[in-house]
Protein backbone atom coordinates (compact mmCIF):
# COMPACT_ATOMS: atom_id res chain seq x y z
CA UNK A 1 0.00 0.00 0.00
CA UNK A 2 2.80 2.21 1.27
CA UNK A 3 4.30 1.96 -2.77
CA UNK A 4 0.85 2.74 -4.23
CA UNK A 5 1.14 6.15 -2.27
CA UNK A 6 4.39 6.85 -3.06
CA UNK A 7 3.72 5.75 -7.14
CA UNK A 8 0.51 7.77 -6.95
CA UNK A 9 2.34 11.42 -5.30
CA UNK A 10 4.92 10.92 -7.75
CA UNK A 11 2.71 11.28 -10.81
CA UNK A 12 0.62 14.26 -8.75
CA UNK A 13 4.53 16.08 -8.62
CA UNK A 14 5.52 14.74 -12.52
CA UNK A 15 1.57 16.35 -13.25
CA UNK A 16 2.49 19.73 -11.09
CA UNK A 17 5.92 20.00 -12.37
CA UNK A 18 4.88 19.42 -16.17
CA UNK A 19 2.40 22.39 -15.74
CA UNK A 20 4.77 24.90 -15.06
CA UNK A 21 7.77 23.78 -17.20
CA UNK A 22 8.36 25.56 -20.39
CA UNK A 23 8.10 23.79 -23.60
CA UNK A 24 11.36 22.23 -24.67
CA UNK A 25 13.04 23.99 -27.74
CA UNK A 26 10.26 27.45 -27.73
CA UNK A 27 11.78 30.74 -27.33
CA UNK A 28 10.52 33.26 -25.10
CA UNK A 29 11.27 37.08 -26.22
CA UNK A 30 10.32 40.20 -24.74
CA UNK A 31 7.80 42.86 -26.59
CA UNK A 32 11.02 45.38 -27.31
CA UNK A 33 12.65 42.52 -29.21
CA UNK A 34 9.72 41.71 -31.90
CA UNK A 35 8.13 45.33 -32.27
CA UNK A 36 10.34 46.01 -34.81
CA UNK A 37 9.98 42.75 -36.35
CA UNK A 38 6.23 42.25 -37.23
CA UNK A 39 6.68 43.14 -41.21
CA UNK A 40 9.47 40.50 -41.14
CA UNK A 41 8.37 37.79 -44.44
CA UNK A 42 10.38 34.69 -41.90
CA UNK A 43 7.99 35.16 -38.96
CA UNK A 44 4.48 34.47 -38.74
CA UNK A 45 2.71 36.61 -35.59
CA UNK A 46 -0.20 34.67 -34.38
CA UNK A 47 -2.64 35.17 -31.43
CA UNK A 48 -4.24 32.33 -30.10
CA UNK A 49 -7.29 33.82 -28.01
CA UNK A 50 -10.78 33.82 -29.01
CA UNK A 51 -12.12 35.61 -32.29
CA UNK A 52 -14.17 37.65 -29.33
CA UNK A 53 -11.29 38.47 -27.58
CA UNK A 54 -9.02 39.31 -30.86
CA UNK A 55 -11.73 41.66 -31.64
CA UNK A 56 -12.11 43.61 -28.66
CA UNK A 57 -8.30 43.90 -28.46
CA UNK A 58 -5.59 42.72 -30.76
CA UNK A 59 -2.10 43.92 -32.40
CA UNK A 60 -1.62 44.43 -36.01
CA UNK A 61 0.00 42.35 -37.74
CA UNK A 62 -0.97 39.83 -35.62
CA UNK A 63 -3.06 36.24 -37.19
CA UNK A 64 -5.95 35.16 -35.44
CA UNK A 65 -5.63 31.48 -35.12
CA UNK A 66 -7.58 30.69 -31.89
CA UNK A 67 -5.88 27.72 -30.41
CA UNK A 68 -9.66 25.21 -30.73
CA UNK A 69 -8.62 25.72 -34.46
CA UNK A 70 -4.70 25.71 -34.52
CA UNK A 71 -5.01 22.02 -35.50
CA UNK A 72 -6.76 22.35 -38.68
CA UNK A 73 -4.85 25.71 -39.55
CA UNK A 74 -1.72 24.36 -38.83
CA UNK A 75 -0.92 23.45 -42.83
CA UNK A 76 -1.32 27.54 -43.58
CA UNK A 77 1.34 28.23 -41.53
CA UNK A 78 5.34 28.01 -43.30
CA UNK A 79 7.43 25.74 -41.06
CA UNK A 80 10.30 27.54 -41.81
CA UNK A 81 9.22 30.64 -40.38
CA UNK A 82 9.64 31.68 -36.79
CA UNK A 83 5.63 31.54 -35.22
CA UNK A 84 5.53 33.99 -32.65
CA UNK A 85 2.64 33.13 -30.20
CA UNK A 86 1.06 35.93 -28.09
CA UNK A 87 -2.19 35.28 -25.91
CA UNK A 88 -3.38 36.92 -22.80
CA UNK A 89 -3.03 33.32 -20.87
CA UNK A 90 0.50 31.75 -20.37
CA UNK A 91 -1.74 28.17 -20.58
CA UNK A 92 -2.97 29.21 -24.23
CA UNK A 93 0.72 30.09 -25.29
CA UNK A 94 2.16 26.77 -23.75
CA UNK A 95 -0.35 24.85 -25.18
CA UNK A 96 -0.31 26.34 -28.52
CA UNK A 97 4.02 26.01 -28.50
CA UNK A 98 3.63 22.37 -27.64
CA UNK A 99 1.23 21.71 -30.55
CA UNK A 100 3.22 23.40 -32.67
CA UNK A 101 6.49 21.76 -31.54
CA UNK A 102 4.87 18.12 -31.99
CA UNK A 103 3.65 19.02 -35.58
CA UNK A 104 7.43 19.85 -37.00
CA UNK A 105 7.95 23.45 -36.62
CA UNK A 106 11.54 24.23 -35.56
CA UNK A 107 11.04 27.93 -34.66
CA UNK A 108 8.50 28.96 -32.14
CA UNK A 109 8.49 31.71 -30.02
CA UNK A 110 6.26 33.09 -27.25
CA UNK A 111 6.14 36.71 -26.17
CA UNK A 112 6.91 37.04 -23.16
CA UNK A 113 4.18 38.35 -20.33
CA UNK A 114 1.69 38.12 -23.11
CA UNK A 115 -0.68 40.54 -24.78
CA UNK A 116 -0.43 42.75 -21.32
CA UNK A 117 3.12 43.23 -21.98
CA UNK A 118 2.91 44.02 -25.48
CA UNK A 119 0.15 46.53 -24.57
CA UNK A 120 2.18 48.07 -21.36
CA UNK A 121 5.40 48.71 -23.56
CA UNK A 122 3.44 50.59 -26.51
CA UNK A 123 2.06 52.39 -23.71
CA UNK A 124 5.49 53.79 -22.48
């Protein structure tokens, strides 16, 4: 019984530790290092919220890909590219990396802090 325990709050830790982990292999870059960037023909900008959400609030020259669809949008994207991922939820972002990563694309990036960050340097 006493292994059962041990095997079961080993899996709850693996689970907890998993969740906060970055993806293996995805870049994370601050606001001030793509701004400049977002014309660039080798990256592809895409935001992974909701069509709502990208509606009320988004960046140009940002995609809206919302991650319930990334699957079947996937084949638009160029795997050479760098994707740059934005969202306003680090979940969305690490989700949307590690799909990306499993389906063959070397070059994925996540701003860092998110949409708020984006939004609090245009603001300075």
């Amino acid at each position: 019984m006493e292994n059962v325990l041990v095997i079961v709050l080993a899996i709850i830790f693996y689970l907890l530790l998993k969740s906060i982990m970055p993806v293996i292999g995805v870049r994370r870059k601050n606001p001030s290092e793509l701004r400049g960037h977002l014309k660039d023909k080798d990256k592809q900008f895409i935001d992974v919220r909701s069509p709502e959400a990208y509606k009320q609030n988004h960046i140009h020259g940002f995609e809206n890909i919302p991650l319930s669809e990334l699957s079947s949008s996937i084949e638009k994207l160029e795997r050479s590219n760098e994707i740059v991922l934005i969202s306003d939820s680090k979940r969305q972002m690490k989700k949307a990396s590690a799909k990306m990563k499993r389906r063959g694309f070397r070059y994925v990036t996540t701003v860092q802090g998110g949409l708020q960050s984006w939004n609090e340097g245009e603001n300075k």
